[in-house]
Protein backbone atom coordinates (compact mmCIF):
# COMPACT_ATOMS: atom_id res chain seq x y z
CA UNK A 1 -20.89 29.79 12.39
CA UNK A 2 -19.04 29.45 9.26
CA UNK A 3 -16.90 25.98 9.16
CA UNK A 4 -12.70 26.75 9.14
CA UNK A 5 -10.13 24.66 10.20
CA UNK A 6 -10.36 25.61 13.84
CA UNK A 7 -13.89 24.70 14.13
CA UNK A 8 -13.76 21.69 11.87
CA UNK A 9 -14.86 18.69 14.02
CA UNK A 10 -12.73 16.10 11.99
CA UNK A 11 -8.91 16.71 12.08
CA UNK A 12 -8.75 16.09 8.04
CA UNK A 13 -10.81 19.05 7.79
CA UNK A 14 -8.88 21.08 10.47
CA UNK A 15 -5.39 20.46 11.72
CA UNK A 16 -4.49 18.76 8.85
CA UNK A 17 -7.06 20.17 5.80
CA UNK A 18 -3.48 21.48 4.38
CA UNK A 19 -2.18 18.33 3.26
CA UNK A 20 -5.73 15.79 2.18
CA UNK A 21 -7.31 18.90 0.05
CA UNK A 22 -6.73 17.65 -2.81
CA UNK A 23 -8.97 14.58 -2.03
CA UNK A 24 -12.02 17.19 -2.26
CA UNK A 25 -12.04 17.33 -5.82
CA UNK A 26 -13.44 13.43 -5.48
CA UNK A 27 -14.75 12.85 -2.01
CA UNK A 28 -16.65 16.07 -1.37
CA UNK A 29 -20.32 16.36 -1.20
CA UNK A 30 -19.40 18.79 -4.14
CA UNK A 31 -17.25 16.54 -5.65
CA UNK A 32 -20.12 13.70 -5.49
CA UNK A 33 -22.86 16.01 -7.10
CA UNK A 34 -20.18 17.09 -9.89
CA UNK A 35 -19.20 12.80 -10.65
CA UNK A 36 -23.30 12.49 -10.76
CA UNK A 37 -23.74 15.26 -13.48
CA UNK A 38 -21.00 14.24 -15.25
CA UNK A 39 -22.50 10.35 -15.27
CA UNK A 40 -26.00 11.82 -16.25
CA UNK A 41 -24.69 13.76 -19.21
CA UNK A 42 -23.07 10.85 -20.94
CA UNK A 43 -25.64 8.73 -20.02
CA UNK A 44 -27.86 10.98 -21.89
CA UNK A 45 -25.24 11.18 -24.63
CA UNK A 46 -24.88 7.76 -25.13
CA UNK A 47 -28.78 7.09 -25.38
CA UNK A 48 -28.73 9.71 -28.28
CA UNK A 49 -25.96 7.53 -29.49
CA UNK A 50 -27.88 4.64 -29.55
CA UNK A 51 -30.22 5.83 -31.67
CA UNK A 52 -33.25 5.11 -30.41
CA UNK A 53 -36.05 6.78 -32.16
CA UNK A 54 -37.17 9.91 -29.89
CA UNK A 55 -33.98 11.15 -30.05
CA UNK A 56 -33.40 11.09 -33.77
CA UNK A 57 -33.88 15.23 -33.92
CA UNK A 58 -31.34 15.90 -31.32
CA UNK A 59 -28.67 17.98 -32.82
CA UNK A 60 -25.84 15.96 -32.06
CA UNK A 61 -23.73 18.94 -32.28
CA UNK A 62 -24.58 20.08 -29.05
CA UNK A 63 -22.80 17.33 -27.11
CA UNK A 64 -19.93 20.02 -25.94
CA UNK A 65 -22.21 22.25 -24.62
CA UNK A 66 -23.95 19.21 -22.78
CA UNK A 67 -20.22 18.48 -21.39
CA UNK A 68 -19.50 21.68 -20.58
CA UNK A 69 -22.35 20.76 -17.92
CA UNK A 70 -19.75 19.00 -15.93
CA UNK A 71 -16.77 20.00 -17.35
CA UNK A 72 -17.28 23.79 -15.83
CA UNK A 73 -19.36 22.43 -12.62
CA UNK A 74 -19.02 25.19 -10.24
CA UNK A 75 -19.57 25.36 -6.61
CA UNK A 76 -22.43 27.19 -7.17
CA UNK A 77 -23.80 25.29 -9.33
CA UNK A 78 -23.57 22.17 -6.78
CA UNK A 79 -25.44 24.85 -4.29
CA UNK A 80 -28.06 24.98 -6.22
CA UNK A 81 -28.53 21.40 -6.57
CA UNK A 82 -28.89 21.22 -2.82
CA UNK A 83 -31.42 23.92 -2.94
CA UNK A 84 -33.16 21.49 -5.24
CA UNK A 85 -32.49 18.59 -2.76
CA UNK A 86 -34.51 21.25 -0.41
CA UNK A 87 -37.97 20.42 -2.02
CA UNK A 88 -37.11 16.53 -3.19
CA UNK A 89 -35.64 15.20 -0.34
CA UNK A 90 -33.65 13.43 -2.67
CA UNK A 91 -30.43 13.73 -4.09
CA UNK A 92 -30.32 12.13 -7.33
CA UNK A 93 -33.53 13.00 -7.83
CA UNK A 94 -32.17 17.19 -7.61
CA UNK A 95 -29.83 16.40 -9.92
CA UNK A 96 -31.96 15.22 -12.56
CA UNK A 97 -33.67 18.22 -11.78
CA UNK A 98 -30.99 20.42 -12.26
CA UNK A 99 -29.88 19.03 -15.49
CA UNK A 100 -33.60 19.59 -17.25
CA UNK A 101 -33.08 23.33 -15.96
CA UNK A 102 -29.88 23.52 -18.14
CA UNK A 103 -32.08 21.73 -20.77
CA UNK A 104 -34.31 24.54 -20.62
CA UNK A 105 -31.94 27.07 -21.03
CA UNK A 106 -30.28 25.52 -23.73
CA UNK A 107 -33.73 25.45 -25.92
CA UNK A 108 -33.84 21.35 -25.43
CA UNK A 109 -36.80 21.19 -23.82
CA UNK A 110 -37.96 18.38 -25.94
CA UNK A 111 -35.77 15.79 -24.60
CA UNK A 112 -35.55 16.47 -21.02
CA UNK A 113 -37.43 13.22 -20.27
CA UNK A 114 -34.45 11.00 -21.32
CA UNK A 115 -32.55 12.36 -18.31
CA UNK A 116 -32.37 9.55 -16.11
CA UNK A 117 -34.36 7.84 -18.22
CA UNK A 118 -35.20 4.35 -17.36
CA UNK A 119 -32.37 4.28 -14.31
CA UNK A 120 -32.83 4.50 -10.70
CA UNK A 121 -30.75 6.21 -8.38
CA UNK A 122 -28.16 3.70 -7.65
CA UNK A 123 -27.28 3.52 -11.15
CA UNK A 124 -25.92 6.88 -10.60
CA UNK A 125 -24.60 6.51 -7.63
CA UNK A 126 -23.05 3.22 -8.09
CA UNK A 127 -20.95 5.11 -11.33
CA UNK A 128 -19.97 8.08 -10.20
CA UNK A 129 -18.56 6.93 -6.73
CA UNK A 130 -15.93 4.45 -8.15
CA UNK A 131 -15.34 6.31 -10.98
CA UNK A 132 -14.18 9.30 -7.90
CA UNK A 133 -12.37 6.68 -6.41
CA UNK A 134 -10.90 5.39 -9.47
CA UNK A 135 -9.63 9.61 -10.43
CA UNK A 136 -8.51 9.84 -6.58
CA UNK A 137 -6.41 6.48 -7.27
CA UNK A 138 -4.70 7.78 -10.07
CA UNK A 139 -4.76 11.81 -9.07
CA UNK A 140 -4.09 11.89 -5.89
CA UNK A 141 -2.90 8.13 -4.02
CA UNK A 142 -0.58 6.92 -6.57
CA UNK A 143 1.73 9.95 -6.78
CA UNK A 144 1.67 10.09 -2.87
CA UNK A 145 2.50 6.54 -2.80
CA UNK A 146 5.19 6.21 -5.53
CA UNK A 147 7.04 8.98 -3.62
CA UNK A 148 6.61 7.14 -0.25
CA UNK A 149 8.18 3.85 -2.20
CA UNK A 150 10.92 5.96 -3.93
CA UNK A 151 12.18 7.27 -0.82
CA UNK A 152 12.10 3.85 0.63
CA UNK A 153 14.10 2.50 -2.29
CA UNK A 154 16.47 5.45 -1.97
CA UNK A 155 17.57 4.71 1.59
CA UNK A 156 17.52 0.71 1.05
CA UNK A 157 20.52 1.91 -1.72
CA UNK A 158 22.08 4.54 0.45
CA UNK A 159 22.66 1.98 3.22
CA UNK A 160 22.95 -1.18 0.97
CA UNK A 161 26.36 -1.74 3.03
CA UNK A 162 25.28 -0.63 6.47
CA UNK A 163 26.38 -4.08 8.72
CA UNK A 164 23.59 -4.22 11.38
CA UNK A 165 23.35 -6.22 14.33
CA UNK A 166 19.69 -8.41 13.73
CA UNK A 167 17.21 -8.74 16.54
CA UNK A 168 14.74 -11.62 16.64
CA UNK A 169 12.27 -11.71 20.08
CA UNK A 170 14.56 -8.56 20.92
CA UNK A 171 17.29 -10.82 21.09
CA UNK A 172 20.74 -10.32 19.13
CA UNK A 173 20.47 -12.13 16.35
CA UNK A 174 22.69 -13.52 13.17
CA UNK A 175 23.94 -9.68 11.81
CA UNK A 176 22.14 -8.28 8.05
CA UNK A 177 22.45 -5.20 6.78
CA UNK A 178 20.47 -1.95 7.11
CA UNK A 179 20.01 -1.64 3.05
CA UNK A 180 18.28 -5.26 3.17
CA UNK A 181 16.31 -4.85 6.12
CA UNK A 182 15.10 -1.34 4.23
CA UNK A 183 14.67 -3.34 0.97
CA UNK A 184 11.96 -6.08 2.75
CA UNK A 185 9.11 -3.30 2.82
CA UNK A 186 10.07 -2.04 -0.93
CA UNK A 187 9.25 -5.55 -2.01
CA UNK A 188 6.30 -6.10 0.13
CA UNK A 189 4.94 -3.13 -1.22
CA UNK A 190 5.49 -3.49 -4.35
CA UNK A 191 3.79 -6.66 -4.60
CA UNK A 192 0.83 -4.81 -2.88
CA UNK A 193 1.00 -2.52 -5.60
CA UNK A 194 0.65 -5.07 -7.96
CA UNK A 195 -2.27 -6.48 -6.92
CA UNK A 196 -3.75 -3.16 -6.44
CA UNK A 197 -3.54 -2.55 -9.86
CA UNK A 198 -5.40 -5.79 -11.18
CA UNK A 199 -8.25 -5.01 -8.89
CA UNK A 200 -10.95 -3.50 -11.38
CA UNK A 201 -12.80 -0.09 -10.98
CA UNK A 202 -16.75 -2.03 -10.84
CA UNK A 203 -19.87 -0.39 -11.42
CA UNK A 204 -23.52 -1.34 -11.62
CA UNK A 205 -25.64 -0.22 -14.61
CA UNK A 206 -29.15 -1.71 -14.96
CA UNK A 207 -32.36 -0.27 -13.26
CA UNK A 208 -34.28 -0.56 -10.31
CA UNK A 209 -33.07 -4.67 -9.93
CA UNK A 210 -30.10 -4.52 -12.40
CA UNK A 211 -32.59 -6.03 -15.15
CA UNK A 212 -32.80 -3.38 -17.30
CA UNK A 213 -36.69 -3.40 -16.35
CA UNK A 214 -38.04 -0.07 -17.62
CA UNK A 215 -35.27 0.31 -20.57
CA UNK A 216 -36.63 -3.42 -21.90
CA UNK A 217 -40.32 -2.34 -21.53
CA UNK A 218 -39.90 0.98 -23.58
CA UNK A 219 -37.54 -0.19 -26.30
CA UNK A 220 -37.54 -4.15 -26.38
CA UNK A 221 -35.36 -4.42 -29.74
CA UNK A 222 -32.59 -2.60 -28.28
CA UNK A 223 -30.06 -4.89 -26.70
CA UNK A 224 -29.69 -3.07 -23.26
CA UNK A 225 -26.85 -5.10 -21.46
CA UNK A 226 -24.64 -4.66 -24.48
CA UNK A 227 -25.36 -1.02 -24.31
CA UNK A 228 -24.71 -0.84 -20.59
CA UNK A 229 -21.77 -2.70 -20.84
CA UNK A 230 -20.20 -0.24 -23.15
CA UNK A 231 -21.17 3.09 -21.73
CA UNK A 232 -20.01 2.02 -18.22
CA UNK A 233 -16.61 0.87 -19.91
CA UNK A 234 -16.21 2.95 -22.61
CA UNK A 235 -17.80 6.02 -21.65
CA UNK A 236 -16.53 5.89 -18.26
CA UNK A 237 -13.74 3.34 -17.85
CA UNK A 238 -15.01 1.14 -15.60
CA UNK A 239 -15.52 -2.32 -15.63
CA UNK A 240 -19.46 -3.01 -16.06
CA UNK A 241 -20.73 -5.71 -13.20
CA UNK A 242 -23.53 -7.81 -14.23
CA UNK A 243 -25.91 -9.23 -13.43
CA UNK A 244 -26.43 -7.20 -9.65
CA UNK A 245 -29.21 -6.05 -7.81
CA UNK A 246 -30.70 -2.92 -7.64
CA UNK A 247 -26.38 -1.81 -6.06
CA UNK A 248 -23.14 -2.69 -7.12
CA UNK A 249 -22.04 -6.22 -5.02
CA UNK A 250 -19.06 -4.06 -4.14
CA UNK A 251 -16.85 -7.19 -3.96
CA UNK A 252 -14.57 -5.50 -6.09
CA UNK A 253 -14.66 -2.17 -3.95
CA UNK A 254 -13.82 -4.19 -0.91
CA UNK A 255 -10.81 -6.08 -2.73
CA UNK A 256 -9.42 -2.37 -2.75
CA UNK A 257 -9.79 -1.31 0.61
CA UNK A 258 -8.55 -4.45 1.71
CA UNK A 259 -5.11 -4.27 -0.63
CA UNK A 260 -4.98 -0.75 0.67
CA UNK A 261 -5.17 -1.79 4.35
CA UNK A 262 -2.26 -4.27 3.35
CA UNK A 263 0.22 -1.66 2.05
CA UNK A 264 -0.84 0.80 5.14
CA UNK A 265 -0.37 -2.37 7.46
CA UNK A 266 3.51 -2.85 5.76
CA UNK A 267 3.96 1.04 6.54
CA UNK A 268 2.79 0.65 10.04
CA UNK A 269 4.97 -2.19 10.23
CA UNK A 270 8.28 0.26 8.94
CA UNK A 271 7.11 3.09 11.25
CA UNK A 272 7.82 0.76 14.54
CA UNK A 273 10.60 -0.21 13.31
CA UNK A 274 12.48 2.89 12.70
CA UNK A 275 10.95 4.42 15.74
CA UNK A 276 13.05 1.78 17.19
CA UNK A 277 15.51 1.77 15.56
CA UNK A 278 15.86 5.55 16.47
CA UNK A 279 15.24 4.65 20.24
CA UNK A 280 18.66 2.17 20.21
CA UNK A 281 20.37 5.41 18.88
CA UNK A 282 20.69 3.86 15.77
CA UNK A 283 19.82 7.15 13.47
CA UNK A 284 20.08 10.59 15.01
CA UNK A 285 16.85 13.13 13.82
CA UNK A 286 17.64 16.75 11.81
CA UNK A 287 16.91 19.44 14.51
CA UNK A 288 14.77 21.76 12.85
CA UNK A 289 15.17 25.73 14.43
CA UNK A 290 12.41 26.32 16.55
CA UNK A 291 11.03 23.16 16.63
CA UNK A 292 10.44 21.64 20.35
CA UNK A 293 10.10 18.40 21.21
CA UNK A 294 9.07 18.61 24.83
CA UNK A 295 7.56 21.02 26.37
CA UNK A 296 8.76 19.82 29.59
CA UNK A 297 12.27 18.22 28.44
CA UNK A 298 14.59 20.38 26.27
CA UNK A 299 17.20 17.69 24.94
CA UNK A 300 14.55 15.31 23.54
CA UNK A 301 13.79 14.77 19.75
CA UNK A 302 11.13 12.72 19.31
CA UNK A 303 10.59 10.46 16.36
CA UNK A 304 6.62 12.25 16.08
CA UNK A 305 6.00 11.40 12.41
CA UNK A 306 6.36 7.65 13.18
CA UNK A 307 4.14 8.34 15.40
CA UNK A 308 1.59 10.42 13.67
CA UNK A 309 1.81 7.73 10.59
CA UNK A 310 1.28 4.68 12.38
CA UNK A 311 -2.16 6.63 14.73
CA UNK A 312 -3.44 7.62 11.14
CA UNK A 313 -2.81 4.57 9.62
CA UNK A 314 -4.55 2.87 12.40
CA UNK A 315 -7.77 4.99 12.05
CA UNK A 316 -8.05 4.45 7.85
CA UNK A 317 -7.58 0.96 8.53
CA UNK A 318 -10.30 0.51 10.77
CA UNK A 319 -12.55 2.38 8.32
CA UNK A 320 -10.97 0.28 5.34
CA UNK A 321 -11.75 -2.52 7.46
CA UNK A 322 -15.25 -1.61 8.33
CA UNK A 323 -15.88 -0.98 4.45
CA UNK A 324 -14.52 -4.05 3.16
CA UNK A 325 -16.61 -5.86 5.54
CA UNK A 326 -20.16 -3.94 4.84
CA UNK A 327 -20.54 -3.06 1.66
CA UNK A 328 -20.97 -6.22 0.05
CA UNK A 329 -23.42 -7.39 2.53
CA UNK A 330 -26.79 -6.11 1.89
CA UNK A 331 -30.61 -7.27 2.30
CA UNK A 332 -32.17 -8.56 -0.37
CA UNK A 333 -32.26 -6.58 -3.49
CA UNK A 334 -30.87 -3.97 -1.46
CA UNK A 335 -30.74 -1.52 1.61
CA UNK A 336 -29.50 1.96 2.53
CA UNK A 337 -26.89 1.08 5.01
CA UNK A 338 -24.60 1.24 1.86
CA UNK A 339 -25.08 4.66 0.74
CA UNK A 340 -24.52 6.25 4.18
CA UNK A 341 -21.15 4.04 4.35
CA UNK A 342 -20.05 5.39 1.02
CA UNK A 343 -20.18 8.92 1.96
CA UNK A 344 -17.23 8.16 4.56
CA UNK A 345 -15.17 6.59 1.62
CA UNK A 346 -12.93 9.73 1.60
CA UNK A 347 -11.94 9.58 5.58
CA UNK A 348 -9.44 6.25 5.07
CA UNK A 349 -7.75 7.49 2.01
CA UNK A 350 -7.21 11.47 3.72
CA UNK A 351 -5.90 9.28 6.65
CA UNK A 352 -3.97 7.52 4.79
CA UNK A 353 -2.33 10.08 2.84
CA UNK A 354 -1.08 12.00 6.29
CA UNK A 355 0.37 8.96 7.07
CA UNK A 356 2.60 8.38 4.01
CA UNK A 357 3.42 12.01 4.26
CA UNK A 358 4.30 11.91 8.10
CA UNK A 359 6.44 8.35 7.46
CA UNK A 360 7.83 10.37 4.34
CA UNK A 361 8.98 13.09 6.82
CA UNK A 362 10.17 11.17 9.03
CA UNK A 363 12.42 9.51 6.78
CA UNK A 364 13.56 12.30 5.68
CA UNK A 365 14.83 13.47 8.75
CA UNK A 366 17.17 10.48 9.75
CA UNK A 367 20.77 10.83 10.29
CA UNK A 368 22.32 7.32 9.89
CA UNK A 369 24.75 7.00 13.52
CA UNK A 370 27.25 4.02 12.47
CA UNK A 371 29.01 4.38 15.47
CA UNK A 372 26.34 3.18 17.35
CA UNK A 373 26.14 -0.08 14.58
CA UNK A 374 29.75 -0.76 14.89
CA UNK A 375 29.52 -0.73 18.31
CA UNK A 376 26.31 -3.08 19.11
CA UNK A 377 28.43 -5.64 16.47
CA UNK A 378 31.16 -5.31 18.51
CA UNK A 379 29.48 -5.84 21.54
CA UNK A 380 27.94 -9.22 20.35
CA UNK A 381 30.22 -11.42 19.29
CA UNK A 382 27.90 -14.26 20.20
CA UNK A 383 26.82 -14.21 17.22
CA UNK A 384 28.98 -15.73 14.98
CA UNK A 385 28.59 -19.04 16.97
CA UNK A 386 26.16 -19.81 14.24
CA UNK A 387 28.25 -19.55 11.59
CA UNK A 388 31.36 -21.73 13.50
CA UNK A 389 28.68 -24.37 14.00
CA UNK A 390 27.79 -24.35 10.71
CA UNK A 391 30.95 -24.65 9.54
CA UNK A 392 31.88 -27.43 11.68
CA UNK A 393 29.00 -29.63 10.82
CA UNK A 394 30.44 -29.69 7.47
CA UNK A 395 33.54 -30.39 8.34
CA UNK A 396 31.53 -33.32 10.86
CA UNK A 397 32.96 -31.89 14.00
CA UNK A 398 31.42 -33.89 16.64
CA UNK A 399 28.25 -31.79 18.01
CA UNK A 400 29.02 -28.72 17.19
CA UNK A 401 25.88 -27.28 18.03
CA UNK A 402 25.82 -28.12 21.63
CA UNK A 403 29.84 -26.83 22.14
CA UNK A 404 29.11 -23.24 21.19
CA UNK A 405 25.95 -23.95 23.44
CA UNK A 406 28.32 -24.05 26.02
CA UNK A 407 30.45 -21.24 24.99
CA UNK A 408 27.68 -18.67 24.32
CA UNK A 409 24.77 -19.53 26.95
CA UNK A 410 26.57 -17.87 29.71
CA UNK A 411 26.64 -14.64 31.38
CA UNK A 412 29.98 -14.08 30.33
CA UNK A 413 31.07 -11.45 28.19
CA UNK A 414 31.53 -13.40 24.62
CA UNK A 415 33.97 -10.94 22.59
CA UNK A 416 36.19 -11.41 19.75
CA UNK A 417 39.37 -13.06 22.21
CA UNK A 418 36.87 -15.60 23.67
CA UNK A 419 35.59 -16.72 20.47
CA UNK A 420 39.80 -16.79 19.12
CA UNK A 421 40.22 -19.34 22.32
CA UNK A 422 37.52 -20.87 21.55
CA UNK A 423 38.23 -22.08 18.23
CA UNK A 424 42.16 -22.85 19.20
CA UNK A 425 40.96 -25.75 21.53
CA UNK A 426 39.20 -26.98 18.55
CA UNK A 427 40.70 -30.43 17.14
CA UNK A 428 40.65 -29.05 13.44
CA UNK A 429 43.27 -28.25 11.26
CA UNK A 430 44.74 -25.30 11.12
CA UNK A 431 43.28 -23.76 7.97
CA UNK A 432 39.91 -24.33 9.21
CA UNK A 433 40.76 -22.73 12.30
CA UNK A 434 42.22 -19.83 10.43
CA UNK A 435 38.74 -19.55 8.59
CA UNK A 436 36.48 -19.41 12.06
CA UNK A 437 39.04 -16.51 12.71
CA UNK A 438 37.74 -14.72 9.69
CA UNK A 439 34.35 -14.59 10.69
CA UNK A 440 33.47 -11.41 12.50
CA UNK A 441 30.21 -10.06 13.41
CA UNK A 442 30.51 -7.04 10.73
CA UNK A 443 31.43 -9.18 7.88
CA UNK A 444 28.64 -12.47 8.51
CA UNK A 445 25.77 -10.44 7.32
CA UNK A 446 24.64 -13.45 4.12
CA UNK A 447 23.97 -12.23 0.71
């Protein structure tokens, strides 16, 4: 049975392949094989850089064909590495392989034994899977993301002036406005954002033990942690970790997923609250032709992209989460139970990127009701018994706190004529009295 999106047993490569498939071009098994090749080639590259002796007589020249390795990977070439992987069992190991075959037919027979030379497997791996991350970052989650946050911004201005009645415990609370309320999550998130970006992209470069074992025993003169140092962050762009074991200590890896978790947690956070917000009639949704909402109910909308954000950001976060907490634990010089982990490094982020586009949507669709604003203000008067308190402990009004205790705490209905009596059977003068009078629940929203 060929695989399609109907038979796909994971939803990001079904229902939903449409809008993650641009996070194959780094987390595919393809993808994988291509970042190895391309890590092998300018690891070769930079050895004939280095000078050492056997490769004096390599025609230097040929570099761009030796790029073009990677540079025109095709899907066929990456099946035939896995025909390779047939007979080794091993994946690195089939790459390496492959590589000496386009060696061959590039008349370079002669220095097929510095492929891989000296390295073991997790040398490779350990550089070409945060380098994929490090593309997908910039490729793929950061454009996603600034659009998500530029949306967010957008509405935060639109509704800048929006007074709102506040709600702490569920309770009516001292009135904001809907712009500021918006404008919390474009801070929090940018801060996340920030520290995102002074997380480094780590890799490990050294051998079998991250010693530089076999390099040091062939060519003792040369100094091989300098040279590691700058291939890995030069040649690559990543940020060389040393000393490690025979893997990366992935501490800077799980820094990542953790900041990512963060800024999916503040999203999650936004999606309850406009689904909310749209329950209390608050915003109205864009009725799309066609589109149903029930298939039992025929008047209902549902807010479905809050909901489809905040169920996929709840499965990438429990992968983040799982992640974060693994891969930096390992036995010894190391174990497998990283490598299998790794290879479920693209489920999170293709999680994550239906959720900003789901939140994004549903955004999108809001239609701001201010009726329904004005009215729960006017309907809560209450709670400008703050502010009157406030104002007469400055003016030291004897307990002022407890007297709109009295006044509010009732099951009366507190509206704008109560609070007016209210404040004429205060002993104050009349100016003061004049400024309690002022104080509606559309106009106390702060600064």
């Amino acid at each position: 049975m060929s695989l399609n999106k109907l038979n796909a047993i994971s939803p990001i490569d079904g229902r939903y392949r449409g809008k993650v498939e641009k996070l194959a071009d780094y987390f595919s098994e393809e993808a994988l094989i291509k970042y190895r090749v391309h890590v092998e080639i300018e690891y070769f590259i930079a050895l004939c850089e280095a000078e050492l002796p056997q490769l004096s007589g390599f025609d230097n020249s040929k570099f761009d064909a030796l790029r073009k390795i990677y540079l025109d990977f095709s899907s066929e070439d990456a099946q035939a590495i896995k025909e390779i992987e047939k007979t080794t069992n091993h994946d690195v190991k089939a790459v390496e392989y492959f590589i000496k075959d386009k060696f061959d037919a590039l008349n370079l027979q002669e220095f097929k034994e510095f492929i891989h030379f000296g390295l073991t497997s997790q040398d490779i791996n350990n550089t070409a899977i945060p380098l994929s991350i490090k593309d997908a970052m910039n490729d793929v989650y950061v454009p996603q993301y600034l659009e998500l946050l530029s949306a967010i911004e957008k509405l935060a201005e639109d509704w800048a002036s929006i007074p709102m009645l506040a709600r702490t415990h569920g309770q009516p609370a001292s009135p904001t406005r809907l712009g500021k309320e918006i404008s919390v999550y474009v801070v929090r998130l940018k801060e996340q954002f920030n520290l995102l970006n002074d997380i480094p992209s780590a890799a490990k470069f050294g051998g079998a033990t991250g010693n530089y074992n076999a390099h040091k025993v062939a060519y003792p003169k040369t100094d091989w942690q300098a040279f590691g140092q700058k291939f890995v962050q030069e040649k690559l762009g990543l940020h060389h970790s040393f000393p490690t074991t025979q893997i990366e200590h992935y501490d800077h890896m799980a820094a990542l997923f953790d900041t990512l978790k963060r800024i999916n947690t503040i999203i999650l956070d936004l999606d309850r609250d406009f689904w909310t917000y749209v329950s209390m009639d608050y915003f109205k949704q864009k009725i799309k032709a066609g589109e149903v909402g029930s298939s039992a109910m025929p008047h209902k909308v549902n807010p479905i992209d809050f909901e489809n954000s905040e169920g996929n950001i709840g499965i990438a976060n429990a992968i983040f989460e799982h992640l974060s907490a693994k891969l930096p634990v390992s036995r010894l010089q190391r174990d497998l139970t990283d490598s299998t982990v790794l290879r479920n490094v693209g489920v999170p982020f293709a999680h994550t990127m239906i959720a900003f586009q789901s939140t994004l949507k549903g955004l999108g669709k809001l239609l701001l009701n201010k009726e329904k604003f004005e009215q729960d203000l006017e309907n809560n008067w209450a709670v400008v018994a703050e502010a009157i308190q406030t104002i007469l402990r400055r003016e030291a009004y004897p307990n002022p706190y407890e007297a709109l205790k009295g006044l509010t705490r009732t099951n009366e209905k507190i509206n704008q004529n109560s609070i007016a009596s209210f404040i004429d059977t205060l002993e104050v003068s009349e100016a003061i009295k004049a400024e309690l009078k002022a104080i509606t629940p559309s106009n106390y929203t702060g600064i």
